[in-house]
N, C-alpha and C. Protein backbone atom coordinates (compact mmCIF):
# COMPACT_ATOMS: atom_id res chain seq x y z
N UNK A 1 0.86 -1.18 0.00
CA UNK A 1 0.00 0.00 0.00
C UNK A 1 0.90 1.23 0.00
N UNK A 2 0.42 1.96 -0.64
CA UNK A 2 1.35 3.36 -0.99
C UNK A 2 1.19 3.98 0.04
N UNK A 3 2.09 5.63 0.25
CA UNK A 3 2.11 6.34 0.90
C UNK A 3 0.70 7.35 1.20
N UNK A 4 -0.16 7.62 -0.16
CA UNK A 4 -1.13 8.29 -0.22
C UNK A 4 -2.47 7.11 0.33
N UNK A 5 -2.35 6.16 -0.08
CA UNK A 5 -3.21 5.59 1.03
C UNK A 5 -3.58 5.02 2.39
N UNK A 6 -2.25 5.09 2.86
CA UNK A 6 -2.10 5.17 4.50
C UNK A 6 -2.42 6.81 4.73
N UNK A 7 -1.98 7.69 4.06
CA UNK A 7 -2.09 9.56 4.34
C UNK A 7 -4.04 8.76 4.46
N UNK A 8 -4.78 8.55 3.57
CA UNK A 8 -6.51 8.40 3.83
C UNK A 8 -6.95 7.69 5.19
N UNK A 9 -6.20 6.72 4.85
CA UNK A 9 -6.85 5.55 6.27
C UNK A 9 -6.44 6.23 7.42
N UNK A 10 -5.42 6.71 7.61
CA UNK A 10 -4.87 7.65 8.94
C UNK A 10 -5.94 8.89 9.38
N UNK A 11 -6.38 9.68 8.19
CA UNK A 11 -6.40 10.81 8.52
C UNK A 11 -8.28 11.35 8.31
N UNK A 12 -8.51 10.44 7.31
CA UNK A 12 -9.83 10.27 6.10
C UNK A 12 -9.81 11.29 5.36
N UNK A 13 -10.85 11.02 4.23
CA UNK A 13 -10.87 11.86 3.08
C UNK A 13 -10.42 13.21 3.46
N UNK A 14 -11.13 13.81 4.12
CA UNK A 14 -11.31 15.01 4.17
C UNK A 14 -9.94 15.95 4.88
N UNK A 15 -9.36 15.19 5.86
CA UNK A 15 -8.10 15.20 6.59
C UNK A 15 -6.64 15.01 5.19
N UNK A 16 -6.74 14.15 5.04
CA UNK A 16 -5.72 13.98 3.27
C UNK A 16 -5.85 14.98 2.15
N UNK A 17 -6.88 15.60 1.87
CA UNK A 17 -7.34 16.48 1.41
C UNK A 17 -6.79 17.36 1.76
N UNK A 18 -7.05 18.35 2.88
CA UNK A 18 -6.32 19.12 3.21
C UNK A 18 -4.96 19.48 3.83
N UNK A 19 -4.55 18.24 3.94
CA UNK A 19 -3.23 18.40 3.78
C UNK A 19 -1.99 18.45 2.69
N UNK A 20 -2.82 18.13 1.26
CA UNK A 20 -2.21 18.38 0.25
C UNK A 20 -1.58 19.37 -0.77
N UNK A 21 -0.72 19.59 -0.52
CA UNK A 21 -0.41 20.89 -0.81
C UNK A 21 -0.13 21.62 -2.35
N UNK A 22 -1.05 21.01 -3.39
CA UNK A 22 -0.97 21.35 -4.52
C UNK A 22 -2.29 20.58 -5.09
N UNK A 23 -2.34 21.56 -6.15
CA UNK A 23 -3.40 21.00 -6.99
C UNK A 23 -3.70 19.14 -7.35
N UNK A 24 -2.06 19.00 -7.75
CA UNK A 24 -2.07 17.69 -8.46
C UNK A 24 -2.26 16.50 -7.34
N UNK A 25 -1.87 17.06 -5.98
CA UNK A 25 -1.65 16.29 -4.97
C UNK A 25 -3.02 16.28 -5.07
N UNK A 26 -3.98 17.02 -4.53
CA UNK A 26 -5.26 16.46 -3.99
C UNK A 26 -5.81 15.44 -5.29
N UNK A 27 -5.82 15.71 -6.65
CA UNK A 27 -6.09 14.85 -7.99
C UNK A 27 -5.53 13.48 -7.14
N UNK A 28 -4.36 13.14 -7.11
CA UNK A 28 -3.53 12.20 -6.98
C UNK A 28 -4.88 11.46 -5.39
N UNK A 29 -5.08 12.46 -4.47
CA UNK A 29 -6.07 11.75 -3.27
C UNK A 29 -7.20 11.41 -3.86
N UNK A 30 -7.90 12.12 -4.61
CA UNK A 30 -9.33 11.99 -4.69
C UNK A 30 -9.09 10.61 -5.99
N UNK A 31 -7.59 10.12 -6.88
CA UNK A 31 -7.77 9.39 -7.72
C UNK A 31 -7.73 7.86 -6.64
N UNK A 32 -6.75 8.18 -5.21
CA UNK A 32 -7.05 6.62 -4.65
C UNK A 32 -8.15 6.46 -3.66
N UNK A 33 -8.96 7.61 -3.24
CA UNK A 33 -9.84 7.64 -2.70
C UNK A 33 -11.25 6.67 -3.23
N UNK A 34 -10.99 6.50 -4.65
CA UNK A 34 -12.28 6.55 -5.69
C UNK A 34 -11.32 4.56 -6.07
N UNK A 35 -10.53 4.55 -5.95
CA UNK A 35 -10.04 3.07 -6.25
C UNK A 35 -10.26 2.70 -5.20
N UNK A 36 -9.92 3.23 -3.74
CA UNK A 36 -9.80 2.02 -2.42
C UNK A 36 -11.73 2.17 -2.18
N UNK A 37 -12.56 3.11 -2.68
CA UNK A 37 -14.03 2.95 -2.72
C UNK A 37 -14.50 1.75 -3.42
N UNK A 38 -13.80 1.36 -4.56
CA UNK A 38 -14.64 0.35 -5.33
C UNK A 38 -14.35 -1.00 -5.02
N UNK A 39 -15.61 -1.78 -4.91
CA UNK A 39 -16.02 -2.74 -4.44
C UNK A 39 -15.65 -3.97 -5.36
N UNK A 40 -15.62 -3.48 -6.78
CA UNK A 40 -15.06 -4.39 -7.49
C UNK A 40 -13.29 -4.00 -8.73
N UNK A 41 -13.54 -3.87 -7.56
CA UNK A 41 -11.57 -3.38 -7.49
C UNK A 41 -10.65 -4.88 -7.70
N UNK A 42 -11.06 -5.79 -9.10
CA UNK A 42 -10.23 -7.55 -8.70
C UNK A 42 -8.96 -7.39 -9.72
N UNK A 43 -8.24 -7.89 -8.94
CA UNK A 43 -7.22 -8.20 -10.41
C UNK A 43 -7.79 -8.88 -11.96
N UNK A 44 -7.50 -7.60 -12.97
CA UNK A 44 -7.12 -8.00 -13.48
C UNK A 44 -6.90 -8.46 -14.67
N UNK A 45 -6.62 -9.49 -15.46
CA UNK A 45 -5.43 -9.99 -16.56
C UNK A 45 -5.90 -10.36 -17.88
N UNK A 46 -5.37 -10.58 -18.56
CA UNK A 46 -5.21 -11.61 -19.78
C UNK A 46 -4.27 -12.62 -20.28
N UNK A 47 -5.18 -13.98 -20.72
CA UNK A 47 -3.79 -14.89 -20.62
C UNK A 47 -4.64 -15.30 -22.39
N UNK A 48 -3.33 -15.13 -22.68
CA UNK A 48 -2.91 -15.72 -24.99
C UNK A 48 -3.22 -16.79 -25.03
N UNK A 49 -3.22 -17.71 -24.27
CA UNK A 49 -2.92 -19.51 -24.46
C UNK A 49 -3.00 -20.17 -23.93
């Protein structure tokens, strides 16, 4: 688990949020905020053969 998603689980949305100190940063929260939300979040793949 990355750094920006321990910053959510620690702090929650709204706490990570404002601690981000640039535009791209909060993009970058609200983009794993919206992945660790989904329920069908499964690996995955394709196999050729």
């Amino acid at each position: 688990m990355g750094t920006v998603h321990r910053l959510i689980e620690e702090h929650g949305r709204q706490g990570a949020l404002k601690m981000a100190p640039t535009v791209g940063d909060r993009r970058a929260i609200e983009a794993a905020i919206q992945y660790m939300s989904d329920e069908d979040a499964g690996v995955g793949f394709l196999y050729s053969g």
